[in-house]
C-alpha atoms as a PDB file:
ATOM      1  CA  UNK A   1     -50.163 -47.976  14.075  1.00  0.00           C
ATOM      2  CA  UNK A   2     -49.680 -51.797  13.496  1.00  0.00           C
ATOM      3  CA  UNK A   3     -47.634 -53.458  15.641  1.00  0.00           C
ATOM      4  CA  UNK A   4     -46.732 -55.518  13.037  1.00  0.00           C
ATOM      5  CA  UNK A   5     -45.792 -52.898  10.972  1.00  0.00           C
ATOM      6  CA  UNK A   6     -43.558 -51.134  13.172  1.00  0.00           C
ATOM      7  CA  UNK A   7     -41.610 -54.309  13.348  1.00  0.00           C
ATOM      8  CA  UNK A   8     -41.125 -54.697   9.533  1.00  0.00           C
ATOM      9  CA  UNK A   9     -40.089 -51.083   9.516  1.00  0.00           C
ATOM     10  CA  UNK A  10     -37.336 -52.045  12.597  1.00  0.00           C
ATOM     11  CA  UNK A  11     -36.233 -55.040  10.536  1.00  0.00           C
ATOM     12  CA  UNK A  12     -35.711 -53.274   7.467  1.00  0.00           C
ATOM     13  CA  UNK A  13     -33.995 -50.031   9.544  1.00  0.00           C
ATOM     14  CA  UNK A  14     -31.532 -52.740  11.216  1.00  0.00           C
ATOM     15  CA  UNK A  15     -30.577 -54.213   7.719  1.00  0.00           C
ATOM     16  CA  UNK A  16     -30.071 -51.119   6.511  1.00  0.00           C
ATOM     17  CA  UNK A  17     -27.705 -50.039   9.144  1.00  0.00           C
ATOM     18  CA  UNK A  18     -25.809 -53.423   9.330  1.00  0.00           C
ATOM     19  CA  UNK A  19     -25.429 -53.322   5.318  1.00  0.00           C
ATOM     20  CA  UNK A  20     -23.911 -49.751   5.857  1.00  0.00           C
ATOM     21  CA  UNK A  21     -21.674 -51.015   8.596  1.00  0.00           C
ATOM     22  CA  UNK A  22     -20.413 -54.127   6.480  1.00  0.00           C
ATOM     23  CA  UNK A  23     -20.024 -51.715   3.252  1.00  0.00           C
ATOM     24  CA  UNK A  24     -18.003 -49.553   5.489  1.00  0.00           C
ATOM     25  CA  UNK A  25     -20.038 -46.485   5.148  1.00  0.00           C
ATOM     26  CA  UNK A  26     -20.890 -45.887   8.932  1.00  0.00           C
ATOM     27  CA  UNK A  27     -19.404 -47.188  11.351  1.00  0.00           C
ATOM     28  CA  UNK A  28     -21.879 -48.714  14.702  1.00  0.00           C
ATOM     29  CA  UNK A  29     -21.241 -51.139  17.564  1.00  0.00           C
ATOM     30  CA  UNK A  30     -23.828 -53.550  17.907  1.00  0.00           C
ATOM     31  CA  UNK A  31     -24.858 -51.750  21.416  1.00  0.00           C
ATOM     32  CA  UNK A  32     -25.601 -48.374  19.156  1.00  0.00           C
ATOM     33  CA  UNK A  33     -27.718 -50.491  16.901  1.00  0.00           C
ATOM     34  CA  UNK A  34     -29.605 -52.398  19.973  1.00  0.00           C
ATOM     35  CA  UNK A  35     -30.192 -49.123  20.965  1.00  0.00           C
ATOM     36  CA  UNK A  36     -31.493 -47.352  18.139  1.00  0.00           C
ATOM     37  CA  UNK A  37     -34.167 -50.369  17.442  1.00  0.00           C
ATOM     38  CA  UNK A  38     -35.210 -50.627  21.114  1.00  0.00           C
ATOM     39  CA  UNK A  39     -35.808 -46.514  21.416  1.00  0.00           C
ATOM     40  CA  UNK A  40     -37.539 -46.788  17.918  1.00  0.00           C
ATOM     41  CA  UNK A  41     -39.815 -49.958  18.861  1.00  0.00           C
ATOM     42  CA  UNK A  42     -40.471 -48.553  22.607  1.00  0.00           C
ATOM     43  CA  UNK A  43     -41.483 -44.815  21.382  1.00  0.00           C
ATOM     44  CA  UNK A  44     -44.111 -46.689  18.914  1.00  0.00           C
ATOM     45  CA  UNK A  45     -45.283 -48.453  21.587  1.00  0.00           C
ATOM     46  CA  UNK A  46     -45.308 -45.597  24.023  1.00  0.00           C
ATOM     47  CA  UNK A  47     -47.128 -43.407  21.843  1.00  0.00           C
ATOM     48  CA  UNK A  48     -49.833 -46.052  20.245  1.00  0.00           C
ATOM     49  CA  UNK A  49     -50.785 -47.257  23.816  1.00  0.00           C
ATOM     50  CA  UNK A  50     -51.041 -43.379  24.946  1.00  0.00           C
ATOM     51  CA  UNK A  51     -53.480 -42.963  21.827  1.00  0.00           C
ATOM     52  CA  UNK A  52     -55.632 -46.535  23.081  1.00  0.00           C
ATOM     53  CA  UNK A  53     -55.211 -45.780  26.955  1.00  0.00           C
ATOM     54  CA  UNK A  54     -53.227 -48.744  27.503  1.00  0.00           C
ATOM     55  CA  UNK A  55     -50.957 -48.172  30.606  1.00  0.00           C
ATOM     56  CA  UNK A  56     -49.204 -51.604  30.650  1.00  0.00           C
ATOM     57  CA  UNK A  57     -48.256 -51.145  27.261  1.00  0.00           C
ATOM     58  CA  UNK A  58     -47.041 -47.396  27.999  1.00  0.00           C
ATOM     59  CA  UNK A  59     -45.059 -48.417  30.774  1.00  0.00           C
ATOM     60  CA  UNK A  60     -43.526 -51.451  28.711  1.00  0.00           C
ATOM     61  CA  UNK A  61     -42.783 -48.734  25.707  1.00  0.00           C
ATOM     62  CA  UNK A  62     -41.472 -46.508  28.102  1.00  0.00           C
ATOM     63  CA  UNK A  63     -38.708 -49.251  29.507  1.00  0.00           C
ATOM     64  CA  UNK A  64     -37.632 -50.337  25.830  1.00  0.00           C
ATOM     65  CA  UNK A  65     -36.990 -46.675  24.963  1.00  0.00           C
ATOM     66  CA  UNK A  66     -35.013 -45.778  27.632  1.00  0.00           C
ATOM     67  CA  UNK A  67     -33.090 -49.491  27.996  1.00  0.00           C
ATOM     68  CA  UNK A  68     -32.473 -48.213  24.053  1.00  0.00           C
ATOM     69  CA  UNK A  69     -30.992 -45.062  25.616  1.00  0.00           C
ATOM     70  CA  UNK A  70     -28.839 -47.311  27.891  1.00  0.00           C
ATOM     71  CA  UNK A  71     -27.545 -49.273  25.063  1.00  0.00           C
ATOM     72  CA  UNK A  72     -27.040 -46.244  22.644  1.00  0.00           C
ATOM     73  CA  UNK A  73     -24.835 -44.418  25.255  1.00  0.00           C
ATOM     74  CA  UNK A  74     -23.177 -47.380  26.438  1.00  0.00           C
ATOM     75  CA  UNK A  75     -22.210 -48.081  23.029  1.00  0.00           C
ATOM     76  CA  UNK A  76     -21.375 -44.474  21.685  1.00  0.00           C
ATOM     77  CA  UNK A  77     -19.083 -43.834  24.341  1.00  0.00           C
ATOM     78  CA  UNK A  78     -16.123 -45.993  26.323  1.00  0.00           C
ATOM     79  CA  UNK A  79     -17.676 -45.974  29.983  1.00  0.00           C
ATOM     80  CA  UNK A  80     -15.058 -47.307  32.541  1.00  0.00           C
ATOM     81  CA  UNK A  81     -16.611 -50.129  34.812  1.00  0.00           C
ATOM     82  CA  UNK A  82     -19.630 -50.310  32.270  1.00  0.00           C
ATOM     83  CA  UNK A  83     -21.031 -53.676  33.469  1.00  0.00           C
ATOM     84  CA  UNK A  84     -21.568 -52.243  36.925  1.00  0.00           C
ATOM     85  CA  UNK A  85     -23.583 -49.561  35.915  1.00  0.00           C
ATOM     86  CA  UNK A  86     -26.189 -52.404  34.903  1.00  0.00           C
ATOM     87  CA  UNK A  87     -28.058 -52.335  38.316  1.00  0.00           C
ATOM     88  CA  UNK A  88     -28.609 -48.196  39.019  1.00  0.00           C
ATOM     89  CA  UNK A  89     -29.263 -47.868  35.084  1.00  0.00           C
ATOM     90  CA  UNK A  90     -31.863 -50.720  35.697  1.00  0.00           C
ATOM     91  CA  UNK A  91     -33.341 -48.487  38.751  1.00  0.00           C
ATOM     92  CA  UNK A  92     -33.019 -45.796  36.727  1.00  0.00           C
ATOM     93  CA  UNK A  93     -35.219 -46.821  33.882  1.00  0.00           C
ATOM     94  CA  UNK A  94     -37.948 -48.484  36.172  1.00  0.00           C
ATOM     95  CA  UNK A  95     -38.055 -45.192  38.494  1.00  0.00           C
ATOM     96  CA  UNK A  96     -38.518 -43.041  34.996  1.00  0.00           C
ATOM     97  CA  UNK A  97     -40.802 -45.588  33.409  1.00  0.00           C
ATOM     98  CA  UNK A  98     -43.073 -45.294  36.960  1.00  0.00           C
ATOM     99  CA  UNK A  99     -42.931 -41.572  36.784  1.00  0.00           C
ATOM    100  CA  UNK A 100     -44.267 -41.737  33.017  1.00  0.00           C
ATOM    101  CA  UNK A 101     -46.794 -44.295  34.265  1.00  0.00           C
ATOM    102  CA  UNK A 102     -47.852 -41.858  36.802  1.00  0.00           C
ATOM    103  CA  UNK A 103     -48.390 -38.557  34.752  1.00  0.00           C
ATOM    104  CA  UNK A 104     -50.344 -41.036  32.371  1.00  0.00           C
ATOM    105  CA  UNK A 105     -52.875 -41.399  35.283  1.00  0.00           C
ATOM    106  CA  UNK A 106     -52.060 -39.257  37.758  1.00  0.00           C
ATOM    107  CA  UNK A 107     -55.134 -40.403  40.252  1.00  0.00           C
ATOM    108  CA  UNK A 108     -53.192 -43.713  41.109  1.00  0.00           C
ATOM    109  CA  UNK A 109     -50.303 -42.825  43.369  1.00  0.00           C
ATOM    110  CA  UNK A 110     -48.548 -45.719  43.821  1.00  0.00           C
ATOM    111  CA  UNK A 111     -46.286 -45.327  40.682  1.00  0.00           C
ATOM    112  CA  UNK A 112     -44.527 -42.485  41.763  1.00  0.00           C
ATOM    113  CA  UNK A 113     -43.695 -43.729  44.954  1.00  0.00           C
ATOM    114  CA  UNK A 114     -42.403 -46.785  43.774  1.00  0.00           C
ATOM    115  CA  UNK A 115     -40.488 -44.211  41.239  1.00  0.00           C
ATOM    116  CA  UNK A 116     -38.960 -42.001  44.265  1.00  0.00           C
ATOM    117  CA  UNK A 117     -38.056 -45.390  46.005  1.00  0.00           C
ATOM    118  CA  UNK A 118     -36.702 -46.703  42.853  1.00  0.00           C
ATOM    119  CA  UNK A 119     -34.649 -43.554  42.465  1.00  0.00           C
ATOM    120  CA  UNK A 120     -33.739 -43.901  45.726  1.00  0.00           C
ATOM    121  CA  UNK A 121     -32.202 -47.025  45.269  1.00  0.00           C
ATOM    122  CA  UNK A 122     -30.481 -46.126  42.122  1.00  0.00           C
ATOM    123  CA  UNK A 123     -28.583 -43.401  43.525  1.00  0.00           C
ATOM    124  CA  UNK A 124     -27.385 -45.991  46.598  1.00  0.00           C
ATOM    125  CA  UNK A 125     -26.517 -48.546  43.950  1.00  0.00           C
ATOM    126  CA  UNK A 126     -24.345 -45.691  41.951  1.00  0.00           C
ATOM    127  CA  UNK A 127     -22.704 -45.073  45.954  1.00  0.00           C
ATOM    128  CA  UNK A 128     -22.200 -48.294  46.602  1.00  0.00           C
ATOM    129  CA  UNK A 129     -21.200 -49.397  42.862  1.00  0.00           C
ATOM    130  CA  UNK A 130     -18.993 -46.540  42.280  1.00  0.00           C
ATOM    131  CA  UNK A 131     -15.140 -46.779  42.922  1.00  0.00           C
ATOM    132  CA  UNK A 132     -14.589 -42.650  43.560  1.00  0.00           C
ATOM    133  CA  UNK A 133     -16.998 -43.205  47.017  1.00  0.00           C
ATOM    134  CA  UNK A 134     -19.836 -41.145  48.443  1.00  0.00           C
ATOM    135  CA  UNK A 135     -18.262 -37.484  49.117  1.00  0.00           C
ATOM    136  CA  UNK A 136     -17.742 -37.709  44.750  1.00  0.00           C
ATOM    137  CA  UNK A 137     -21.174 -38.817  43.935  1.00  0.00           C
ATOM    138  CA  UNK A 138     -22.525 -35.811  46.557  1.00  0.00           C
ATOM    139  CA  UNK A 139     -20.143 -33.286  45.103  1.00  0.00           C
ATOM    140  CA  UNK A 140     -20.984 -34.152  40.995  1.00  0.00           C
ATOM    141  CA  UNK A 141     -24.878 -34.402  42.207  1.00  0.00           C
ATOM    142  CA  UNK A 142     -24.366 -30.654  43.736  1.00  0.00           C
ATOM    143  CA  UNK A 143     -22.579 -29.112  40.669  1.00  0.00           C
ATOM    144  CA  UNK A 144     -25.374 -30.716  38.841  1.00  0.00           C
ATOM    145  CA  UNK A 145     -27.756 -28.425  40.768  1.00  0.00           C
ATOM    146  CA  UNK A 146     -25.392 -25.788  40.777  1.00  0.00           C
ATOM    147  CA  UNK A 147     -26.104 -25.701  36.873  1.00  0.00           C
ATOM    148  CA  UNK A 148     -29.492 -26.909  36.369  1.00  0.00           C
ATOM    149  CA  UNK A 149     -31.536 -25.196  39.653  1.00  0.00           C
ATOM    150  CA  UNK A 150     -33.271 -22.829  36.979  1.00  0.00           C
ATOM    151  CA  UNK A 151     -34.940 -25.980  35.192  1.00  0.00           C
ATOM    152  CA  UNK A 152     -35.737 -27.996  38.264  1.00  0.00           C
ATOM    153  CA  UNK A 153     -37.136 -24.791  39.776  1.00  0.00           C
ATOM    154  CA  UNK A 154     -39.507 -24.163  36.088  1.00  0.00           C
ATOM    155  CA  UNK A 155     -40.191 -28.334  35.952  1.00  0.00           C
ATOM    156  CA  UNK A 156     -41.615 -28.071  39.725  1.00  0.00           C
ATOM    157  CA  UNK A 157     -44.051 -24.811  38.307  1.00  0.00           C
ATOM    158  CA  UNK A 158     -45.240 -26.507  35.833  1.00  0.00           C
ATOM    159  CA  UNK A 159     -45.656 -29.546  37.304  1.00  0.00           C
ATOM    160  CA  UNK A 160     -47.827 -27.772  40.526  1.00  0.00           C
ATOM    161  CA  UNK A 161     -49.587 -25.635  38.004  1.00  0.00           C
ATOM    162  CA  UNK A 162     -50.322 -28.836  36.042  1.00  0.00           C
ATOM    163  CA  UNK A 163     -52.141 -29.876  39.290  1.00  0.00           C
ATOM    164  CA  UNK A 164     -53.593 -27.315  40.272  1.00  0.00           C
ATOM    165  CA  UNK A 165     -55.851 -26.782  37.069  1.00  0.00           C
ATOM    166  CA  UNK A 166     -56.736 -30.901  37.291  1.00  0.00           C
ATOM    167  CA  UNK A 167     -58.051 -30.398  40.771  1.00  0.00           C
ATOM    168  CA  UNK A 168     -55.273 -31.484  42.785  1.00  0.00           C
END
Protein backbone atom coordinates (compact mmCIF):
# COMPACT_ATOMS: atom_id res chain seq x y z
CA UNK A 1 0.00 0.00 0.00
CA UNK A 2 1.02 3.73 -0.45
CA UNK A 3 2.79 5.18 2.06
CA UNK A 4 1.22 8.15 1.33
CA UNK A 5 -1.97 6.82 1.62
CA UNK A 6 -1.71 5.28 4.86
CA UNK A 7 -0.87 8.68 6.14
CA UNK A 8 -4.02 10.43 4.75
CA UNK A 9 -5.98 7.58 6.22
CA UNK A 10 -3.99 8.34 9.89
CA UNK A 11 -4.78 12.03 9.43
CA UNK A 12 -8.27 11.63 8.76
CA UNK A 13 -8.58 8.66 11.73
CA UNK A 14 -6.89 11.33 14.22
CA UNK A 15 -9.48 14.09 13.22
CA UNK A 16 -12.01 11.91 13.60
CA UNK A 17 -11.14 10.88 17.04
CA UNK A 18 -10.18 14.44 18.25
CA UNK A 19 -13.68 15.79 16.76
CA UNK A 20 -15.33 12.95 18.90
CA UNK A 21 -13.30 13.92 21.91
CA UNK A 22 -14.14 17.78 21.55
CA UNK A 23 -18.00 16.83 20.79
CA UNK A 24 -17.81 14.85 23.93
CA UNK A 25 -18.71 11.57 22.48
CA UNK A 26 -15.54 9.53 23.56
CA UNK A 27 -13.50 10.39 25.77
CA UNK A 28 -9.19 9.83 24.90
CA UNK A 29 -5.99 11.26 26.38
CA UNK A 30 -3.73 12.42 23.90
CA UNK A 31 -1.25 9.34 24.89
CA UNK A 32 -4.33 6.84 23.74
CA UNK A 33 -4.52 8.75 20.52
CA UNK A 34 -0.48 8.81 19.98
CA UNK A 35 -0.88 5.39 20.44
CA UNK A 36 -3.53 4.31 18.29
CA UNK A 37 -1.84 6.33 15.15
CA UNK A 38 1.68 5.01 15.88
CA UNK A 39 0.34 1.08 16.15
CA UNK A 40 -1.82 1.88 12.99
CA UNK A 41 1.15 3.63 10.93
CA UNK A 42 3.87 0.95 12.30
CA UNK A 43 1.58 -2.30 11.44
CA UNK A 44 1.29 -0.71 7.71
CA UNK A 45 4.69 -0.40 7.64
CA UNK A 46 5.46 -3.74 9.19
CA UNK A 47 3.35 -5.57 6.94
CA UNK A 48 4.14 -3.60 3.42
CA UNK A 49 7.96 -4.01 4.04
CA UNK A 50 7.29 -7.90 4.95
CA UNK A 51 5.40 -8.06 1.45
CA UNK A 52 8.76 -6.02 -0.42
CA UNK A 53 11.48 -7.81 1.84
CA UNK A 54 12.52 -4.71 3.36
CA UNK A 55 14.03 -5.47 6.86
CA UNK A 56 14.95 -1.86 7.87
CA UNK A 57 11.61 -0.85 7.21
CA UNK A 58 10.15 -4.01 9.21
CA UNK A 59 12.19 -3.35 12.05
CA UNK A 60 11.27 0.51 11.96
CA UNK A 61 7.33 -0.67 11.67
CA UNK A 62 7.88 -2.98 14.27
CA UNK A 63 9.25 -0.10 16.89
CA UNK A 64 6.31 2.42 15.97
CA UNK A 65 3.76 -0.33 16.72
CA UNK A 66 4.88 -1.34 19.81
CA UNK A 67 6.12 2.47 21.07
CA UNK A 68 2.08 2.83 20.01
CA UNK A 69 1.47 0.02 22.52
CA UNK A 70 3.57 1.99 25.09
CA UNK A 71 1.63 5.07 24.61
CA UNK A 72 -1.87 3.34 24.42
CA UNK A 73 -1.29 1.61 27.84
CA UNK A 74 0.39 4.40 29.36
CA UNK A 75 -2.46 6.45 28.53
CA UNK A 76 -5.44 3.97 29.22
CA UNK A 77 -4.34 3.30 32.54
CA UNK A 78 -2.81 5.54 35.69
CA UNK A 79 0.76 3.82 36.02
CA UNK A 80 2.53 5.04 39.27
CA UNK A 81 6.19 6.28 38.50
CA UNK A 82 5.24 6.27 34.67
CA UNK A 83 8.20 8.39 33.46
CA UNK A 84 10.62 5.82 34.80
CA UNK A 85 9.33 3.11 33.01
CA UNK A 86 10.65 5.09 29.81
CA UNK A 87 14.11 3.30 29.75
CA UNK A 88 13.08 -0.78 30.25
CA UNK A 89 9.91 0.00 27.93
CA UNK A 90 12.59 1.46 25.48
CA UNK A 91 14.66 -2.00 25.95
CA UNK A 92 11.70 -3.62 25.73
CA UNK A 93 10.57 -2.51 22.33
CA UNK A 94 14.16 -2.69 20.74
CA UNK A 95 14.68 -6.40 22.23
CA UNK A 96 11.01 -7.32 20.56
CA UNK A 97 11.62 -5.30 17.43
CA UNK A 98 15.24 -7.47 17.12
CA UNK A 99 13.42 -10.66 17.76
CA UNK A 100 10.85 -9.73 14.83
CA UNK A 101 13.89 -8.71 12.79
CA UNK A 102 15.30 -12.05 13.42
CA UNK A 103 12.35 -14.48 12.53
CA UNK A 104 12.16 -12.16 9.34
CA UNK A 105 15.62 -13.63 8.40
CA UNK A 106 16.45 -16.06 10.59
CA UNK A 107 20.10 -16.87 8.86
CA UNK A 108 21.56 -13.58 10.43
CA UNK A 109 22.02 -14.14 14.13
CA UNK A 110 23.04 -11.14 15.41
CA UNK A 111 19.47 -9.72 16.02
CA UNK A 112 18.50 -12.01 18.50
CA UNK A 113 21.38 -11.67 20.49
CA UNK A 114 21.28 -8.15 20.60
CA UNK A 115 17.39 -8.97 21.52
CA UNK A 116 18.38 -11.40 24.59
CA UNK A 117 20.98 -8.67 25.64
CA UNK A 118 18.47 -6.03 25.17
CA UNK A 119 16.04 -8.01 27.29
CA UNK A 120 18.57 -8.46 29.52
CA UNK A 121 19.01 -5.04 30.16
CA UNK A 122 15.40 -4.24 30.37
CA UNK A 123 14.70 -6.48 33.10
CA UNK A 124 17.95 -4.79 35.15
CA UNK A 125 16.57 -1.38 34.29
CA UNK A 126 12.90 -2.54 35.72
CA UNK A 127 15.36 -3.84 39.09
CA UNK A 128 17.12 -1.03 39.32
CA UNK A 129 14.15 1.49 38.30
CA UNK A 130 11.64 -0.12 40.42
CA UNK A 131 10.91 1.16 44.04
CA UNK A 132 9.44 -2.52 45.47
CA UNK A 133 13.40 -3.95 44.86
CA UNK A 134 14.68 -7.18 43.36
CA UNK A 135 13.08 -10.12 45.63
CA UNK A 136 9.38 -8.33 44.05
CA UNK A 137 10.41 -8.22 40.50
CA UNK A 138 11.75 -12.18 41.00
CA UNK A 139 8.60 -13.15 42.81
CA UNK A 140 5.88 -11.33 40.05
CA UNK A 141 8.37 -12.79 37.17
CA UNK A 142 7.81 -16.44 38.91
CA UNK A 143 3.97 -16.21 39.31
CA UNK A 144 4.15 -15.13 35.77
CA UNK A 145 5.59 -18.57 34.94
CA UNK A 146 3.61 -20.12 37.43
CA UNK A 147 0.59 -19.17 35.03
CA UNK A 148 1.90 -19.06 31.64
CA UNK A 149 4.60 -22.32 31.63
CA UNK A 150 1.97 -24.12 29.27
CA UNK A 151 2.46 -21.30 26.49
CA UNK A 152 6.16 -20.78 26.88
CA UNK A 153 6.51 -24.58 26.86
CA UNK A 154 4.02 -24.72 23.19
CA UNK A 155 5.98 -21.21 21.87
CA UNK A 156 9.49 -23.14 22.40
CA UNK A 157 7.75 -26.37 20.14
CA UNK A 158 6.87 -24.46 17.69
CA UNK A 159 9.56 -22.39 17.52
CA UNK A 160 12.22 -25.73 17.38
CA UNK A 161 9.83 -27.38 15.03
CA UNK A 162 9.86 -24.15 12.98
CA UNK A 163 13.65 -24.89 12.71
CA UNK A 164 13.85 -27.96 12.30
CA UNK A 165 11.77 -28.14 8.94
CA UNK A 166 14.07 -24.86 7.61
CA UNK A 167 17.19 -26.87 8.14
CA UNK A 168 18.35 -25.64 11.32
Amino acid sequence: MNHKLILIYIIVFAAVLILLRTIGLLFFSDYEITGYILMIYGLSLFYSSYITNNKYLLFLGSILFLTGVVFLISGSFELQNGEQLFIPASLFVLSISSVMLFLFDNKIRTPIYSAVILFAGGIGAMALISPYGLNNLIKNIFLFLDVYWPAIIILAAVILLVNRGTGR
